[in-house]
PDB file of N, CA and C in Angstrom:
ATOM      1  N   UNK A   1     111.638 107.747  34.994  1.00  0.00           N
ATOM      2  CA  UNK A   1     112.036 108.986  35.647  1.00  0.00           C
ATOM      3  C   UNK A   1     111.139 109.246  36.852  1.00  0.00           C
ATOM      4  N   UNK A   2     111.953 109.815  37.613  1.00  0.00           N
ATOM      5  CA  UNK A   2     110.599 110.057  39.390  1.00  0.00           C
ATOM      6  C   UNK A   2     110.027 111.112  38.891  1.00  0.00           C
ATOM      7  N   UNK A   3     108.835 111.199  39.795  1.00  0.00           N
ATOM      8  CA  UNK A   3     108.265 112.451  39.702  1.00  0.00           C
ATOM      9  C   UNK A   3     109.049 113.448  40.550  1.00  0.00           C
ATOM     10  N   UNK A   4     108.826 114.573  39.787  1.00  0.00           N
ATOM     11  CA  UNK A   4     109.496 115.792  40.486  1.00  0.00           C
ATOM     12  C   UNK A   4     108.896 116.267  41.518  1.00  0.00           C
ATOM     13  N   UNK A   5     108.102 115.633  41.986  1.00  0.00           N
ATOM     14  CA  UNK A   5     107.014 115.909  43.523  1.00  0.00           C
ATOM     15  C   UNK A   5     107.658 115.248  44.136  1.00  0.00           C
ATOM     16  N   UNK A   6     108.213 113.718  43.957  1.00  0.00           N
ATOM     17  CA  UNK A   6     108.585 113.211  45.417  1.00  0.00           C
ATOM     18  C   UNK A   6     110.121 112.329  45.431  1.00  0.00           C
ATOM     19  N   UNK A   7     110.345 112.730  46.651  1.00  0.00           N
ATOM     20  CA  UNK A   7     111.850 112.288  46.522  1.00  0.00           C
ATOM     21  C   UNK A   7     111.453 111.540  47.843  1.00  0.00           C
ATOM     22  N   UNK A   8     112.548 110.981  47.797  1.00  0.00           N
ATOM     23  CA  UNK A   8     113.192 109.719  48.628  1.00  0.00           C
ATOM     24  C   UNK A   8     114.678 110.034  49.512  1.00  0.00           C
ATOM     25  N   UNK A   9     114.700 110.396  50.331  1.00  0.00           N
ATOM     26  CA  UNK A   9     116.006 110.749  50.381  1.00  0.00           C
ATOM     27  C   UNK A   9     117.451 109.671  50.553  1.00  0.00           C
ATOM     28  N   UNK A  10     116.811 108.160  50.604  1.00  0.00           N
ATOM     29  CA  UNK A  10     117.724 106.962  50.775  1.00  0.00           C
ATOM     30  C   UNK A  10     118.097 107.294  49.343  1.00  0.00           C
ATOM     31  N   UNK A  11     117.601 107.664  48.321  1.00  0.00           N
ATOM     32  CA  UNK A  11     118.103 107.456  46.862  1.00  0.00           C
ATOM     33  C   UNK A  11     119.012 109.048  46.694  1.00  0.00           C
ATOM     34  N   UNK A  12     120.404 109.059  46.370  1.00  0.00           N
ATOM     35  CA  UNK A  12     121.387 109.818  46.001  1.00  0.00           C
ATOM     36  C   UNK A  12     121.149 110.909  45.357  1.00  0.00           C
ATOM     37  N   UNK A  13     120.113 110.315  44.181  1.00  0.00           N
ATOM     38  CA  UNK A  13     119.840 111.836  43.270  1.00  0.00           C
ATOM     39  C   UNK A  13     118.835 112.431  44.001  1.00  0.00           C
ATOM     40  N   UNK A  14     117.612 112.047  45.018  1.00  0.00           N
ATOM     41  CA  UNK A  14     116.612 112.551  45.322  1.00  0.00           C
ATOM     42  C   UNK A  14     117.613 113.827  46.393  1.00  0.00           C
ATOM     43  N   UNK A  15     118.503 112.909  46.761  1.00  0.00           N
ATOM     44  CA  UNK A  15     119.053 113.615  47.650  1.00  0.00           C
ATOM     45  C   UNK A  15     120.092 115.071  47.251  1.00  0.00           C
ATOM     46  N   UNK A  16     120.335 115.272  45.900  1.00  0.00           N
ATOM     47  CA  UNK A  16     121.147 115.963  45.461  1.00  0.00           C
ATOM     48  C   UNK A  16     120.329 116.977  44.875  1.00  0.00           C
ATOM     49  N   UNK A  17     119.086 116.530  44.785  1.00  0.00           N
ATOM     50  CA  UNK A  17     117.890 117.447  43.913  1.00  0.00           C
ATOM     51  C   UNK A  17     117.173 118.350  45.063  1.00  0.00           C
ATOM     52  N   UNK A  18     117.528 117.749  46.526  1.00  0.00           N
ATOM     53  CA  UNK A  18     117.397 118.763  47.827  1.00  0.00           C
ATOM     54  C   UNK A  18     118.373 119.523  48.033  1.00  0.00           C
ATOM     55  N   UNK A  19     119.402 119.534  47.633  1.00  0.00           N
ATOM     56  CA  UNK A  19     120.930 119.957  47.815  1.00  0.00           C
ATOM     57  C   UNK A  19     120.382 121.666  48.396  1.00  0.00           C
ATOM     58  N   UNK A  20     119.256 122.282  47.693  1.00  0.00           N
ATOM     59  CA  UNK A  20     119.606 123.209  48.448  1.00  0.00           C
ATOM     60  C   UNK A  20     117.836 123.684  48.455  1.00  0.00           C
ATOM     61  N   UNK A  21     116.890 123.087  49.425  1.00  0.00           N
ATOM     62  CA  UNK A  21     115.498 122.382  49.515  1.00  0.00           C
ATOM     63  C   UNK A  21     114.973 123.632  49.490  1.00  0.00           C
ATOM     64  N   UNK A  22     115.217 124.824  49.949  1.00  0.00           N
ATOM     65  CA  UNK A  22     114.515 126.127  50.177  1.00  0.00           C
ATOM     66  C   UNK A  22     114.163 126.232  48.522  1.00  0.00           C
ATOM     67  N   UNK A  23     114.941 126.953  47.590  1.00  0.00           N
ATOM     68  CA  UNK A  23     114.505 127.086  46.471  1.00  0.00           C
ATOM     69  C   UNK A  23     114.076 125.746  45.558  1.00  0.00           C
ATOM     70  N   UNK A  24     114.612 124.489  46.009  1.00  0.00           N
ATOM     71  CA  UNK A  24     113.645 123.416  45.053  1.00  0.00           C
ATOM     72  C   UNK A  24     112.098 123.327  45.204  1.00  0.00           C
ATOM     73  N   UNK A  25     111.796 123.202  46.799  1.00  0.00           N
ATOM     74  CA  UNK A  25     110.784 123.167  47.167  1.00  0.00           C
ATOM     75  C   UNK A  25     109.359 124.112  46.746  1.00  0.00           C
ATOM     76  N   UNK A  26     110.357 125.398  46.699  1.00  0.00           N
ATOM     77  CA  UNK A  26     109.462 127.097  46.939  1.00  0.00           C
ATOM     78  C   UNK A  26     108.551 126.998  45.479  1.00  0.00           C
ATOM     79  N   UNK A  27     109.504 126.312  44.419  1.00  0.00           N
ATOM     80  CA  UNK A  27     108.536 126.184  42.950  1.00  0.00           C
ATOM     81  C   UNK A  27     107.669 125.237  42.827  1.00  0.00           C
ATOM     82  N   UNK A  28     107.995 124.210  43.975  1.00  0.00           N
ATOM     83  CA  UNK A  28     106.865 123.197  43.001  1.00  0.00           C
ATOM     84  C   UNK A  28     105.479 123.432  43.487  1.00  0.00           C
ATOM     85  N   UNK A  29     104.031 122.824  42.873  1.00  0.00           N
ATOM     86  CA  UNK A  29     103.059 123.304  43.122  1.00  0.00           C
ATOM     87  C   UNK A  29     102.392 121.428  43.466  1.00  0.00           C
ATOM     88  N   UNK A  30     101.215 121.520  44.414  1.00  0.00           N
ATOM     89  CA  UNK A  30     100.774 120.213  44.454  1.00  0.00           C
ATOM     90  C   UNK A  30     101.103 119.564  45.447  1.00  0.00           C
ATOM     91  N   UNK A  31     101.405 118.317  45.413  1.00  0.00           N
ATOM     92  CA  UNK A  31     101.516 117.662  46.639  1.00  0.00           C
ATOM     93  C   UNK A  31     102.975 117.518  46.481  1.00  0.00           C
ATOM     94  N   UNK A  32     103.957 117.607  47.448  1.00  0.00           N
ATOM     95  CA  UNK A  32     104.829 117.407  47.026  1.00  0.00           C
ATOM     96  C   UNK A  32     105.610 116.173  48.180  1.00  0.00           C
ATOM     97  N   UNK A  33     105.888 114.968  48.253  1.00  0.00           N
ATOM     98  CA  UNK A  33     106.341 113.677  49.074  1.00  0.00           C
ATOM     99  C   UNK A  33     107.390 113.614  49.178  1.00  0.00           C
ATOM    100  N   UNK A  34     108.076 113.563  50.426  1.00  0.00           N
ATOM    101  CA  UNK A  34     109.878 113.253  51.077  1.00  0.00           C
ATOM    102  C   UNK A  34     109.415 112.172  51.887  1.00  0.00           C
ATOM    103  N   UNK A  35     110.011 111.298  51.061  1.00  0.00           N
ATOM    104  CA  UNK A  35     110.253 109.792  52.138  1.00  0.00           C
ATOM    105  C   UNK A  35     111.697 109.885  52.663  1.00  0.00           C
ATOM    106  N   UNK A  36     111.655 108.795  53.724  1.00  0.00           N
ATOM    107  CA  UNK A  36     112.638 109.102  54.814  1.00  0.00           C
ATOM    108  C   UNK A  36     113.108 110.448  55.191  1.00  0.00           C
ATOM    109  N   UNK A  37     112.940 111.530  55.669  1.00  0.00           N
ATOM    110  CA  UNK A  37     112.979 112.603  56.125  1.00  0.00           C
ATOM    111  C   UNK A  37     114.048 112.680  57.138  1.00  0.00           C
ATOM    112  N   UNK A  38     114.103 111.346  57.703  1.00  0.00           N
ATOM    113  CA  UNK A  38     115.390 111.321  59.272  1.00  0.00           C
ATOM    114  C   UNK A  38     116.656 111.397  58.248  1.00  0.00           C
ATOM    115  N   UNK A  39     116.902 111.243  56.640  1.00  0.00           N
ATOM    116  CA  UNK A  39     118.456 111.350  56.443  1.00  0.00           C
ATOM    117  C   UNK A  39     118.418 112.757  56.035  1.00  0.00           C
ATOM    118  N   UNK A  40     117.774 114.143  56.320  1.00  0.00           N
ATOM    119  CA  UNK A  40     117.931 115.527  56.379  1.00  0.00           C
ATOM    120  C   UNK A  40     117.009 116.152  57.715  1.00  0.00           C
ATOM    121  N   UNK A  41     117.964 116.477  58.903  1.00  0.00           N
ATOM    122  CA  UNK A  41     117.274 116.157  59.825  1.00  0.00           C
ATOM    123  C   UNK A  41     116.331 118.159  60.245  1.00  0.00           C
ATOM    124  N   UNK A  42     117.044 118.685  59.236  1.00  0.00           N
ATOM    125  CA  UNK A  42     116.520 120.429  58.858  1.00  0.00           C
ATOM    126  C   UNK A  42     115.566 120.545  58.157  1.00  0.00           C
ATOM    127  N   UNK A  43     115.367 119.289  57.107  1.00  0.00           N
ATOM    128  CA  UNK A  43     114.265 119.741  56.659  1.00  0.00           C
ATOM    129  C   UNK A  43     112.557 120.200  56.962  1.00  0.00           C
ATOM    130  N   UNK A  44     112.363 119.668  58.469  1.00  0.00           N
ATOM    131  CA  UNK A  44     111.309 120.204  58.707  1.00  0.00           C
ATOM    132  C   UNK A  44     111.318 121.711  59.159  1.00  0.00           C
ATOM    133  N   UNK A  45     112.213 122.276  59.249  1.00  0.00           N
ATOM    134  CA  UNK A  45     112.519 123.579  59.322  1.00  0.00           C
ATOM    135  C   UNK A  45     112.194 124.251  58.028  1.00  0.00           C
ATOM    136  N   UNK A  46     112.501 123.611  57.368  1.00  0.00           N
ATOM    137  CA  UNK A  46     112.381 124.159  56.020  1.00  0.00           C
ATOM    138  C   UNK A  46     110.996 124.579  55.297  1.00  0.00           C
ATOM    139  N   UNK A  47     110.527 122.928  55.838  1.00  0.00           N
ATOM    140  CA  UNK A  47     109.015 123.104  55.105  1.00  0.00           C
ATOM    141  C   UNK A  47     107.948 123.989  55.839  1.00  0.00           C
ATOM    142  N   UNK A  48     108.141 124.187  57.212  1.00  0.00           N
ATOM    143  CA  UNK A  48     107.386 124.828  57.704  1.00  0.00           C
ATOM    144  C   UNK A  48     107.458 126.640  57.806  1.00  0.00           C
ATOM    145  N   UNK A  49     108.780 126.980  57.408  1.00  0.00           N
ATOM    146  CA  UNK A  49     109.054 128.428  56.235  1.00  0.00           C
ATOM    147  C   UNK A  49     108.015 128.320  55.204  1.00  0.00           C
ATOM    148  N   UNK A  50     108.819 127.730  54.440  1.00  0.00           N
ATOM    149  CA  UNK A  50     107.714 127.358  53.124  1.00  0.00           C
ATOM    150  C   UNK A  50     106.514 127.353  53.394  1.00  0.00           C
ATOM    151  N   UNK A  51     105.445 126.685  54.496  1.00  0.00           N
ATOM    152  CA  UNK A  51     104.090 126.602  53.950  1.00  0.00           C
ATOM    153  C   UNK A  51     103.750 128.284  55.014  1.00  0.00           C
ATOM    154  N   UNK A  52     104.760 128.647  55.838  1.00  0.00           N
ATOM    155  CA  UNK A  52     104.416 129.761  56.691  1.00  0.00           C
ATOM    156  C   UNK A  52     104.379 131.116  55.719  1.00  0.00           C
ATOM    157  N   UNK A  53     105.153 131.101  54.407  1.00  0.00           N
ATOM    158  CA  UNK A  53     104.944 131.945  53.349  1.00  0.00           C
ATOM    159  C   UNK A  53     103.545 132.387  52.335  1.00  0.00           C
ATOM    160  N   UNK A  54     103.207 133.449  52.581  1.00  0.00           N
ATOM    161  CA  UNK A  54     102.215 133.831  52.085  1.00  0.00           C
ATOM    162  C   UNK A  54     101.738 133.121  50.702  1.00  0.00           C
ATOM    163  N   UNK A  55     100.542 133.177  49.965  1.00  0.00           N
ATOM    164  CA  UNK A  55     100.464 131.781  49.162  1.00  0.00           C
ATOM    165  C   UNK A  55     100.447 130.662  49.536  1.00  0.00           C
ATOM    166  N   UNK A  56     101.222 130.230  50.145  1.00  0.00           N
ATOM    167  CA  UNK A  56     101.270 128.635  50.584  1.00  0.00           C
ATOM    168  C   UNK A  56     100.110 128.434  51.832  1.00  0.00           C
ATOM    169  N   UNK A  57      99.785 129.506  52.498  1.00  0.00           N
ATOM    170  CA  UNK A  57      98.862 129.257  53.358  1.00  0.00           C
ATOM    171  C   UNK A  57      97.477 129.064  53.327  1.00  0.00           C
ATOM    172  N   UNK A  58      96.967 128.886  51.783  1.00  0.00           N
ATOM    173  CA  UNK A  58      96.060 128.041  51.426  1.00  0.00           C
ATOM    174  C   UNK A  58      96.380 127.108  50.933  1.00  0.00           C
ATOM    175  N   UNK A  59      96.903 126.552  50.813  1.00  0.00           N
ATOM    176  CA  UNK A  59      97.660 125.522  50.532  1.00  0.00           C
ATOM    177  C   UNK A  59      97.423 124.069  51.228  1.00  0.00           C
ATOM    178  N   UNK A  60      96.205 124.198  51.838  1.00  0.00           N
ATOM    179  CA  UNK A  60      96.445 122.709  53.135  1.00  0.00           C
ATOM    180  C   UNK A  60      97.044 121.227  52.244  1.00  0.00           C
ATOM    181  N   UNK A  61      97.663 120.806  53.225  1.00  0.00           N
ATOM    182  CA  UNK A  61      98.239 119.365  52.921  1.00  0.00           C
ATOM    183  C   UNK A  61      99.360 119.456  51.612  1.00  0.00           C
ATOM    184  N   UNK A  62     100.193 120.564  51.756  1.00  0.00           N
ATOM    185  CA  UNK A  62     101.063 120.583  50.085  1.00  0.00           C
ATOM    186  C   UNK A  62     102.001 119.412  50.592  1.00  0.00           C
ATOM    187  N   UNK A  63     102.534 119.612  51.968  1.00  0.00           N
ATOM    188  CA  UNK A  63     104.017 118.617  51.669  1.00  0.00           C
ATOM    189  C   UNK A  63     103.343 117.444  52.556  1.00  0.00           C
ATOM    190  N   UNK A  64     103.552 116.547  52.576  1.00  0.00           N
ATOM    191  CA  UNK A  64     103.746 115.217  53.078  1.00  0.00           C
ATOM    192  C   UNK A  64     105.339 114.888  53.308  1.00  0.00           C
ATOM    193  N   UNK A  65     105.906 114.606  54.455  1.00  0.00           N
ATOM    194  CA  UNK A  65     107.039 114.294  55.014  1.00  0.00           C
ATOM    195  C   UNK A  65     107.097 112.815  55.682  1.00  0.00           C
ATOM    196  N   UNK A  66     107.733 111.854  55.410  1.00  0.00           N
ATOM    197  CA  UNK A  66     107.415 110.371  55.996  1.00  0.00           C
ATOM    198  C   UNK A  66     109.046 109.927  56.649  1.00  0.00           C
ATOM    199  N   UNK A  67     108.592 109.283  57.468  1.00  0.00           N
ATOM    200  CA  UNK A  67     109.863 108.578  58.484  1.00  0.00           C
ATOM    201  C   UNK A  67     110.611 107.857  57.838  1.00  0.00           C
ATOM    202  N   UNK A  68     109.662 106.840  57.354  1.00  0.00           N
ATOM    203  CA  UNK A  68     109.768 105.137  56.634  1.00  0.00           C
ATOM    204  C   UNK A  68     109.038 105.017  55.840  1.00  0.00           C
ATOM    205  N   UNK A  69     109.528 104.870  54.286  1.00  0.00           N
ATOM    206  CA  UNK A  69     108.369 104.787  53.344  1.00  0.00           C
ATOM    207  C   UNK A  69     107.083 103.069  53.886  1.00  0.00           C
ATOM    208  N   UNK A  70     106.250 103.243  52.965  1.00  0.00           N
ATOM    209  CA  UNK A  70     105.190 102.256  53.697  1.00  0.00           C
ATOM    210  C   UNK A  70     105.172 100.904  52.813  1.00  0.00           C
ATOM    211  N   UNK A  71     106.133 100.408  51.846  1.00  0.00           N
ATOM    212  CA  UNK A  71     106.765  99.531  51.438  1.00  0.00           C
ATOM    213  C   UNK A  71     107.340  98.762  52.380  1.00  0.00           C
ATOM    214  N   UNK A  72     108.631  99.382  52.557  1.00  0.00           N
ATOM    215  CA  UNK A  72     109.731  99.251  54.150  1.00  0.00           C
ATOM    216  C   UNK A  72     108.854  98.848  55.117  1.00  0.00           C
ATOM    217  N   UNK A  73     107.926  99.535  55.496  1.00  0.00           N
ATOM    218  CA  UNK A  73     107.682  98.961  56.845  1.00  0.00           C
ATOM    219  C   UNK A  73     106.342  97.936  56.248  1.00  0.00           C
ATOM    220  N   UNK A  74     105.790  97.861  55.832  1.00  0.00           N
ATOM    221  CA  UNK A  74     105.460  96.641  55.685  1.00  0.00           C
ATOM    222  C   UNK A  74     106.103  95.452  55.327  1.00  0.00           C
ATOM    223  N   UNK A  75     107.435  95.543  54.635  1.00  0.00           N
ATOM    224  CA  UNK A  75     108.472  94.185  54.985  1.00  0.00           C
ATOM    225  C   UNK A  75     109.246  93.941  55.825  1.00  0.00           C
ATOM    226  N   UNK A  76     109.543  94.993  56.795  1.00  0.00           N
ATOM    227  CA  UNK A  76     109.453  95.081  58.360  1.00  0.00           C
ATOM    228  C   UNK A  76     108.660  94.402  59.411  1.00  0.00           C
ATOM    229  N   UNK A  77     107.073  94.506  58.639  1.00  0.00           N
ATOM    230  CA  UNK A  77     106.158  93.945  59.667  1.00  0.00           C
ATOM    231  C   UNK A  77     105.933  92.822  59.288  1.00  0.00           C
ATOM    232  N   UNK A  78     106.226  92.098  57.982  1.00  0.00           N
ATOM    233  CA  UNK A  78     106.332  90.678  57.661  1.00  0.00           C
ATOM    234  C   UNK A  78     107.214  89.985  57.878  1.00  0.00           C
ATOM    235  N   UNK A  79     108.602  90.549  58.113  1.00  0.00           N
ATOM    236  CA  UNK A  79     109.647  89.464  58.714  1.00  0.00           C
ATOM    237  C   UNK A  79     109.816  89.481  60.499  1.00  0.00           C
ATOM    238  N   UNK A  80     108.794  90.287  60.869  1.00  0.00           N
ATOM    239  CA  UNK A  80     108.748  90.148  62.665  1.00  0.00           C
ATOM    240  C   UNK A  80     107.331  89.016  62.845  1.00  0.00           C
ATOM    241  N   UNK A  81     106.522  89.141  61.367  1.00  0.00           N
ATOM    242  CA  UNK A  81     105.411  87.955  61.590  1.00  0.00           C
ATOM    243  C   UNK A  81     103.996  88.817  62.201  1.00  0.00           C
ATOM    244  N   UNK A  82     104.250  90.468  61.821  1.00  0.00           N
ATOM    245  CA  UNK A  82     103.070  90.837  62.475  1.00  0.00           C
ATOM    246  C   UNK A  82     101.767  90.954  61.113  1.00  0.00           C
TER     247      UNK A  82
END
């Protein structure tokens, strides 16, 4: 089972478990990880509500948001030979 901190958004359910990111997000506590971020292109709108909400503004470093998970691009950078 994933952790309920981090989704993926290439994967269907991660993506259905954002279905509506304002209230998924607003509960969880900790670090919370979105890989690929370019297939919801609002969500940085979102998160930056969220950490702009009182409480969350001690909060440094809650969300982590990534382009390309770092798997991917390291088999990216092995089939170009870098």
């Amino acid at each position: 089972m994933a952790s309920p901190q981090y989704f993926d958004l290439e994967d269907p359910i991660s993506r259905q478990r954002l279905a509506d990111p304002m209230t998924t997000l607003a509960g969880l506590q900790g670090l919370v990880v979105v890989a690929e971020v370019q297939h919801m292109p609002a969500l940085p709108e979102t998160l930056r509500v969220l950490m702009d909400r009182s409480g969350h503004m001690r909060q440094d470093g809650q969300y982590a948001a990534m382009r390309q998970s770092s798997h991917r691009a390291r088999a990216c950078a092995s089939r170009r030979g870098t």
